[in-house]
Protein backbone atom coordinates (compact mmCIF):
# COMPACT_ATOMS: atom_id res chain seq x y z
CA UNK A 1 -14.27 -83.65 5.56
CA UNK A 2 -14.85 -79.89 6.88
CA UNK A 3 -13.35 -81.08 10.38
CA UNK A 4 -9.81 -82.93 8.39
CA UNK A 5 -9.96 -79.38 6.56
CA UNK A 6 -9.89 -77.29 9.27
CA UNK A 7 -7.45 -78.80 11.49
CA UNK A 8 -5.08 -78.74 8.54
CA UNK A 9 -5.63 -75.18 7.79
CA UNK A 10 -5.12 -74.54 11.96
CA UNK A 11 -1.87 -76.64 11.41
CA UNK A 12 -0.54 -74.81 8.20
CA UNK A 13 -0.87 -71.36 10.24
CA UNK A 14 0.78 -72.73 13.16
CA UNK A 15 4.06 -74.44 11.03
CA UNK A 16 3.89 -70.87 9.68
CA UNK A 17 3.88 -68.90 12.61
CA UNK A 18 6.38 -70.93 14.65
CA UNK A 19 8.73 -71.07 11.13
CA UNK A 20 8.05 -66.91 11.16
CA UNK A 21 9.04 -67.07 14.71
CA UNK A 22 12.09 -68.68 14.17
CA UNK A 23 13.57 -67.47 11.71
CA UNK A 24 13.42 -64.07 13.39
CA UNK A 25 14.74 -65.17 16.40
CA UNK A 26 17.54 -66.40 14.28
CA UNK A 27 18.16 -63.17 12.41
CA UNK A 28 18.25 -61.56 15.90
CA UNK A 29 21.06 -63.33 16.83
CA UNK A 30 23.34 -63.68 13.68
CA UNK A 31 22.67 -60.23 12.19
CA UNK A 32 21.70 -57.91 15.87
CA UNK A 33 20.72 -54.41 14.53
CA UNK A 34 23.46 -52.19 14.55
CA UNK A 35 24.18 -49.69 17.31
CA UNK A 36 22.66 -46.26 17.63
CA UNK A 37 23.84 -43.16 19.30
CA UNK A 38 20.06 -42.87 20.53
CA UNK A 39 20.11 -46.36 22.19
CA UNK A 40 23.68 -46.02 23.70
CA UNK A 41 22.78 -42.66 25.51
CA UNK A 42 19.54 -41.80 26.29
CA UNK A 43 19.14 -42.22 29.65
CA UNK A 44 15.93 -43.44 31.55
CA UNK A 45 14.78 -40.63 33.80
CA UNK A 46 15.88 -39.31 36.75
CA UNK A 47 14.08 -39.97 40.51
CA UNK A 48 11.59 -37.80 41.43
CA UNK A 49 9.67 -37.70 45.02
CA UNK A 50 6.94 -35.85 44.79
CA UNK A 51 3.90 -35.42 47.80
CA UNK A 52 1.54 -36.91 45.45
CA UNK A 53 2.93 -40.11 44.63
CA UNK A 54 1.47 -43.17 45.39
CA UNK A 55 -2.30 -44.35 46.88
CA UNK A 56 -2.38 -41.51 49.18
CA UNK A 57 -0.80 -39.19 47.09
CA UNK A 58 -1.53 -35.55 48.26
CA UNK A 59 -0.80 -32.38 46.37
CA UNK A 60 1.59 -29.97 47.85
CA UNK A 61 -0.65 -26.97 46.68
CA UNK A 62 2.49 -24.12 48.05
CA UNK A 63 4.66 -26.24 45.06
CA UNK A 64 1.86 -26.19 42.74
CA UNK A 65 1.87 -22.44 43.51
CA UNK A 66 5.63 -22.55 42.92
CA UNK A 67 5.13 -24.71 39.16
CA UNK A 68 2.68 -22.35 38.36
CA UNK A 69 4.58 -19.59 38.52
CA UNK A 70 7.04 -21.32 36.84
CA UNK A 71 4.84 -22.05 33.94
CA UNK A 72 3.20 -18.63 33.80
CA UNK A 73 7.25 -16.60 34.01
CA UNK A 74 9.04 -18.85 31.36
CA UNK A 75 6.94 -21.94 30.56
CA UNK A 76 3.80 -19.80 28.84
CA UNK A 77 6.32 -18.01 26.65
CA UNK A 78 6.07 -21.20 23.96
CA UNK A 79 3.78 -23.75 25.36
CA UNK A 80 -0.02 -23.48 25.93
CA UNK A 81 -2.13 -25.21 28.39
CA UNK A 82 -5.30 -25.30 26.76
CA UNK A 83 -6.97 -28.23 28.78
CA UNK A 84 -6.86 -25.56 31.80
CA UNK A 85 -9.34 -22.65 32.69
CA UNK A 86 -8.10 -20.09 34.85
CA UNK A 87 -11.03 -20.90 37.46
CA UNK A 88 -9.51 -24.06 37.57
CA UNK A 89 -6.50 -22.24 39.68
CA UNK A 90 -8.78 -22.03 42.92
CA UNK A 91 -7.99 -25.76 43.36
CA UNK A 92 -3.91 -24.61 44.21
CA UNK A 93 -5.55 -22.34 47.11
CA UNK A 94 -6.16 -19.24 44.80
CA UNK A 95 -8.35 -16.62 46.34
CA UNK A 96 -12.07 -15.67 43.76
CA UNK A 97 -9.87 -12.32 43.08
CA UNK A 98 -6.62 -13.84 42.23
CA UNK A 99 -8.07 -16.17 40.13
CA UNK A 100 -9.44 -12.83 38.22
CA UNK A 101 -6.17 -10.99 38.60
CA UNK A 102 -4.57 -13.90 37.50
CA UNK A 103 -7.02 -14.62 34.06
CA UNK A 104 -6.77 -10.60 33.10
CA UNK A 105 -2.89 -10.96 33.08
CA UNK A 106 -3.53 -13.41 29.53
CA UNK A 107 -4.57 -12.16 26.35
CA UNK A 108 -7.93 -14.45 25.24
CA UNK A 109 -8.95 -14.26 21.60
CA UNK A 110 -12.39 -12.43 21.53
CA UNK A 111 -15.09 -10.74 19.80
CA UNK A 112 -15.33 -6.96 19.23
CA UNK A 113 -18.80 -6.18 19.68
CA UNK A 114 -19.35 -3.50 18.02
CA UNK A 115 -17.65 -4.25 14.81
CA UNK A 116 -18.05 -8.30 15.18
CA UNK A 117 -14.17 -8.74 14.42
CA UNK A 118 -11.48 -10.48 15.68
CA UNK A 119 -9.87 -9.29 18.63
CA UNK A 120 -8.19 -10.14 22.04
CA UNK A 121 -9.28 -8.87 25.49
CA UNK A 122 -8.18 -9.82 29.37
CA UNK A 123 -9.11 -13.17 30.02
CA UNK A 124 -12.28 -13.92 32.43
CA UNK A 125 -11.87 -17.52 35.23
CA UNK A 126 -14.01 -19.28 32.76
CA UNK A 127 -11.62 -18.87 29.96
CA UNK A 128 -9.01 -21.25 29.17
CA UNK A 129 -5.04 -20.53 28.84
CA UNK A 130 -4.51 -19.13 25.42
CA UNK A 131 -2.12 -20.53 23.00
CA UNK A 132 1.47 -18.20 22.91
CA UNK A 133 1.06 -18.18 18.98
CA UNK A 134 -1.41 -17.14 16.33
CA UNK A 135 -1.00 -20.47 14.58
CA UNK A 136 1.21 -23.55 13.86
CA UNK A 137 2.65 -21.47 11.18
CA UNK A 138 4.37 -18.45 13.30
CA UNK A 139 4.91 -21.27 16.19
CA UNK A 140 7.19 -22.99 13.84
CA UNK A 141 9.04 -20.20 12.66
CA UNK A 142 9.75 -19.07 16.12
CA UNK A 143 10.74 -22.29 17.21
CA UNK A 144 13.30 -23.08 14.50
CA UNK A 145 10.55 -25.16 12.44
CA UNK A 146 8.83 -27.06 15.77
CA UNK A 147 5.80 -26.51 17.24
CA UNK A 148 5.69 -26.58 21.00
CA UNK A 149 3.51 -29.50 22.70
CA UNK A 150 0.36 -28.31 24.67
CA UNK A 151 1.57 -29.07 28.58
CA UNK A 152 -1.66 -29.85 29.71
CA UNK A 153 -1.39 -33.70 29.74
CA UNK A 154 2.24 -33.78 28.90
CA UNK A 155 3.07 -36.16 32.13
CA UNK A 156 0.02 -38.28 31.24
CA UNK A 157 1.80 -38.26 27.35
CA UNK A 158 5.34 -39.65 28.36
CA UNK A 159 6.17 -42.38 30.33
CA UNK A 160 6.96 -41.57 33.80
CA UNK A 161 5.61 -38.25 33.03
CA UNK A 162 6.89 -36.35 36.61
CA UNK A 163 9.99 -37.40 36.48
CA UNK A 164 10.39 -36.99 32.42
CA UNK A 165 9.64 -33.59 32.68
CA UNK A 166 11.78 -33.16 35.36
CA UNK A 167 15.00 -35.35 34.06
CA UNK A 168 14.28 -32.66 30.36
CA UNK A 169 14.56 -29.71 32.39
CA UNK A 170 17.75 -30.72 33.94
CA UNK A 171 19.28 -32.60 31.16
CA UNK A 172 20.88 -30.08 29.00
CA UNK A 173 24.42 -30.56 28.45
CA UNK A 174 27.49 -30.75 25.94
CA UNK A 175 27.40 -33.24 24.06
CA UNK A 176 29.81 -36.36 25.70
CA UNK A 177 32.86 -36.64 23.37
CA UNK A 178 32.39 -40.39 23.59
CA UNK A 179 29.03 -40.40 21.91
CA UNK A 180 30.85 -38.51 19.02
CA UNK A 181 34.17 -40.62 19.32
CA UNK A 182 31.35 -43.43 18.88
CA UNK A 183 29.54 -41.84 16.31
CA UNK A 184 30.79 -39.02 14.53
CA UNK A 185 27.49 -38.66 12.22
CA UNK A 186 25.45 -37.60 15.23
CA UNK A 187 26.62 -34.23 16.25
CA UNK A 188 23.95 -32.23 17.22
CA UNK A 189 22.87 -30.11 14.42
CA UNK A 190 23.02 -26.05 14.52
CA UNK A 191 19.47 -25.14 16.31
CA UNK A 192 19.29 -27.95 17.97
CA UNK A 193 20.09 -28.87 21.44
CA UNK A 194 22.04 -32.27 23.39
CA UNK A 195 19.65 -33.92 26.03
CA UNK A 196 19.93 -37.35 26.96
CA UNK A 197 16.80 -37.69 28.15
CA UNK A 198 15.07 -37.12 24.96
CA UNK A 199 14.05 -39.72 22.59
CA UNK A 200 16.56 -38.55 20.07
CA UNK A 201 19.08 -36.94 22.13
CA UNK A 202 18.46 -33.76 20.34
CA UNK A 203 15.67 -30.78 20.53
CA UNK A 204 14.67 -27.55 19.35
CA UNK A 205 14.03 -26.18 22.77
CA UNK A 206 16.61 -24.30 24.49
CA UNK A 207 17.08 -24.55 27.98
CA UNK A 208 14.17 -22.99 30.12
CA UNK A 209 15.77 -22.97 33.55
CA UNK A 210 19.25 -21.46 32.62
CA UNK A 211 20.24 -20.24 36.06
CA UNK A 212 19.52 -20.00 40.00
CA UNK A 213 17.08 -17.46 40.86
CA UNK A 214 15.36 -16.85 37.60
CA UNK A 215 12.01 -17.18 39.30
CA UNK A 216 11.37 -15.34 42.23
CA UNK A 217 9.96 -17.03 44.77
CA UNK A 218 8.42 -15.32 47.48
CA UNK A 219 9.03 -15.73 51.41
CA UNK A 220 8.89 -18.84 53.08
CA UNK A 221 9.79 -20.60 49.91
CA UNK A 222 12.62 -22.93 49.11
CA UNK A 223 15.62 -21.29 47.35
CA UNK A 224 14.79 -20.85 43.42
CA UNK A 225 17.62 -23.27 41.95
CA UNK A 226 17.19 -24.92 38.65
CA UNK A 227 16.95 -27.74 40.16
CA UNK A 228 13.81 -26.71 42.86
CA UNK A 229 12.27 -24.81 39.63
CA UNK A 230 12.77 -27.60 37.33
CA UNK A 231 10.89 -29.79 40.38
CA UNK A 232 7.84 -27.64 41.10
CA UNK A 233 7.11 -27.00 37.57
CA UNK A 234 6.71 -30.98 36.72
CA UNK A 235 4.51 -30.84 39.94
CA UNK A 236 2.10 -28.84 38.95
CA UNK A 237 2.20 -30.36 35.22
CA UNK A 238 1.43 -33.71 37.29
CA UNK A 239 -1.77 -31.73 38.59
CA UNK A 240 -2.66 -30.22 35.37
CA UNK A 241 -2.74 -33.55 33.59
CA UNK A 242 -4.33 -35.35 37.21
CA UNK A 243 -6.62 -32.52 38.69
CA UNK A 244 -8.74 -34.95 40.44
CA UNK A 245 -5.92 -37.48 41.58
CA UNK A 246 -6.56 -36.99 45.66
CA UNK A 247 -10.48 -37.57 44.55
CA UNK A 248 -9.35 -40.67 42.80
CA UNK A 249 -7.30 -42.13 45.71
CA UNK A 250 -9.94 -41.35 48.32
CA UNK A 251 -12.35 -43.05 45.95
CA UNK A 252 -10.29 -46.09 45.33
CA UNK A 253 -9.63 -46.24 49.13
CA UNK A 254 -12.90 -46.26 49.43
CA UNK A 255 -13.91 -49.37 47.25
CA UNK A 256 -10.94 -51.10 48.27
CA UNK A 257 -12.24 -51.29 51.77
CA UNK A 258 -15.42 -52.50 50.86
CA UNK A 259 -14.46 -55.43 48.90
CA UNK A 260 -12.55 -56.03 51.44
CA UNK A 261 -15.65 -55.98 54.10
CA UNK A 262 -17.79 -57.64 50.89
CA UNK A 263 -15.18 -60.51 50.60
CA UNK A 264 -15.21 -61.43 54.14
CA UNK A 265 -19.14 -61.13 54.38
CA UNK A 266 -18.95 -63.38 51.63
CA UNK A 267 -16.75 -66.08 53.04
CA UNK A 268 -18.66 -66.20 56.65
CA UNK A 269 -22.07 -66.02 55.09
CA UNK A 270 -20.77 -69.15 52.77
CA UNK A 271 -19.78 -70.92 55.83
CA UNK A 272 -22.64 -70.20 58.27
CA UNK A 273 -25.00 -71.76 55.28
CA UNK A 274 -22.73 -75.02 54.60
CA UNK A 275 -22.01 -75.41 58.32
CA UNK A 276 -24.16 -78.46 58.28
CA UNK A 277 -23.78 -80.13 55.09
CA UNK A 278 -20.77 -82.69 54.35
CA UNK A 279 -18.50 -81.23 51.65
C-alpha cells in the first residue's frame, strides 16, 4: 500500500511539474515580455588582452605600476580598496622605502595617545587603504545619493571583471537618439550618467578618465590616453582582486603534470599486472 502511495505521489509532482513547465513555455511564446531599453542596449563588454590572461598568465608589474597610479591620482578620490595593505605594493616591484613613502601619502584613522581620541595619522605598510569618506552617510551625499563600491575584488564581482572595468571606463557617451526614439521614458535622469555597459544604462559616477594625459606617466611609458589609462587601471584591479594568480597557475601546472605522469603510471602498472591473465 505505502509503495502504490508513493509512486502516485512521485506521479502527481511530475504531471505537476511538466503541466508548470508547460504552461510557461506557453506564456513565453504568446505573451514574450515586453522590450526594455536596458535589454536593447547594454552592450556585453569590450576585448581586453591583458599579460595575465590565461594558464600562464603573468603580471605586467610596469602596468600594474601604471593602474596604480591610476587608482591612487583619480580612482582613490571615491573608491576605497580596503582588501589591500600598502606592504602589499612590494609585489608590483616597490622598493621597502617606497612602499613607506607610498603608505605616509594616505590618511589612516588612528589613536591619539595621549588623549585616547579619534584621530588620523600617515599610514604605516601594514595598514590597509583607507576609505575616501567618513561614512556611508557623507559618501552618499557626495555621490548624488550612491555609495561607491570597494575596488578591491570588483573584477572578481562582475562578470568578465577586466574587461568590465575596462568597457565602464570607456563607455561614457550621449545617449543614442534611437534608444530615446525607442523609448522616450528612459532619458537619463539629471545626476546621472549614459553607459551602455552598465546594467541599467545609467550611473551616478561621472567619467574618471575625461581626457589624454590626465595621468602622468613617467619615461619609458606608453602615451597616457584614456584608453591606455582606462587599460592599466583594470590591470591592476585584476591583481588586486587575484594577488596570487601567477602562484595559482604555477601550482595548477604543477598538478596537472602529475596526473598526467600518475595517469600513465596507472595505465602501464595495470597492464604489466594483467599481462598474463585472459580478459
Amino acid at each position: 500500500m505505502a509503495r502504490i502511495l508513493s509512486i502516485l505521489v512521485g506521479l502527481f509532482f511530475t504531471v505537476a511539474l511538466a503541466w508548470s513547465f508547460g504552461k510557461g513555455a506557453y506564456t513565453q511564446i504568446t505573451e514574450p515580455p515586453a522590450a526594455t531599453a536596458e535589454h536593447e542596449f547594454h552592450l556585453h563588454p569590450k576585448e581586453l588582452h591583458l599579460a595575465s590572461d590565461g594558464p600562464f598568465g603573468k603580471f605586467d608589474k610596469q602596468q600594474l605600476q601604471r593602474g596604480f597610479q591610476i587608482y591612487k591620482e583619480v580612482c582613490s578620490a571615491c573608491h576605497s580598496l580596503s582588501h589591500v595593505a600598502f606592504r602589499d605594493l612590494a609585489a608590483l616591484g616597490y622598493s621597502e622605502g617606497q612602499v613607506k613613502a607610498i603608505a605616509a601619502g594616505f590618511q589612516v584613522p588612528g589613536v591619539d595617545p595621549t588623549t585616547g581620541e579619534a584621530n588620523t595619522r600617515p599610514g604605516l605598510p601594514t595598514d590597509y587603504f583607507p576609505k575616501p569618506f567618513a561614512n556611508d552617510t557623507a559618501a552618499r551625499a557626495a555621490n548624488n545619493n550612491a555609495i561607491p563600491p570597494d575596488l578591491s575584488l570588483m573584477t572578481k564581482a562582475r562578470h568578465e571583471g577586466g574587461p568590465y572595468v575596462y568597457s565602464l571606463l570607456t563607455g561614457f557617451q550621449a545617449q543614442p537618439a534611437a534608444l530615446l526614439k525607442e523609448f522616450p521614458d528612459a532619458k537619463t535622469p539629471d545626476g546621472l550618467h549614459y553607459n551602455p555597459y552598465f546594467a541599467n544604462l545609467n550611473l551616478a559616477m561621472a567619467p574618471p578618465l575625461t581626457a589624454d594625459g590626465q595621468v602622468e606617466y613617467s619615461p619609458g611609458n606608453p602615451k597616457p590616453t584614456v584608453d591606455q589609462m582606462a587599460k592599466d587601471v583594470s590591470a591592476f584591479l585584476v591583481w588586486t582582486a587575484e594577488p596570487k594568480l601567477e602562484k595559482r597557475n604555477q601550482t595548477g601546472l604543477a598538478v596537472v603534470l602529475f596526473l598526467i605522469f600518475a595517469t600513465v603510471l596507472g595505465y602501464m602498472s595495470y597492464r604489466n599486472i594483467w599481462a598474463g591473465k585472459k580478459h
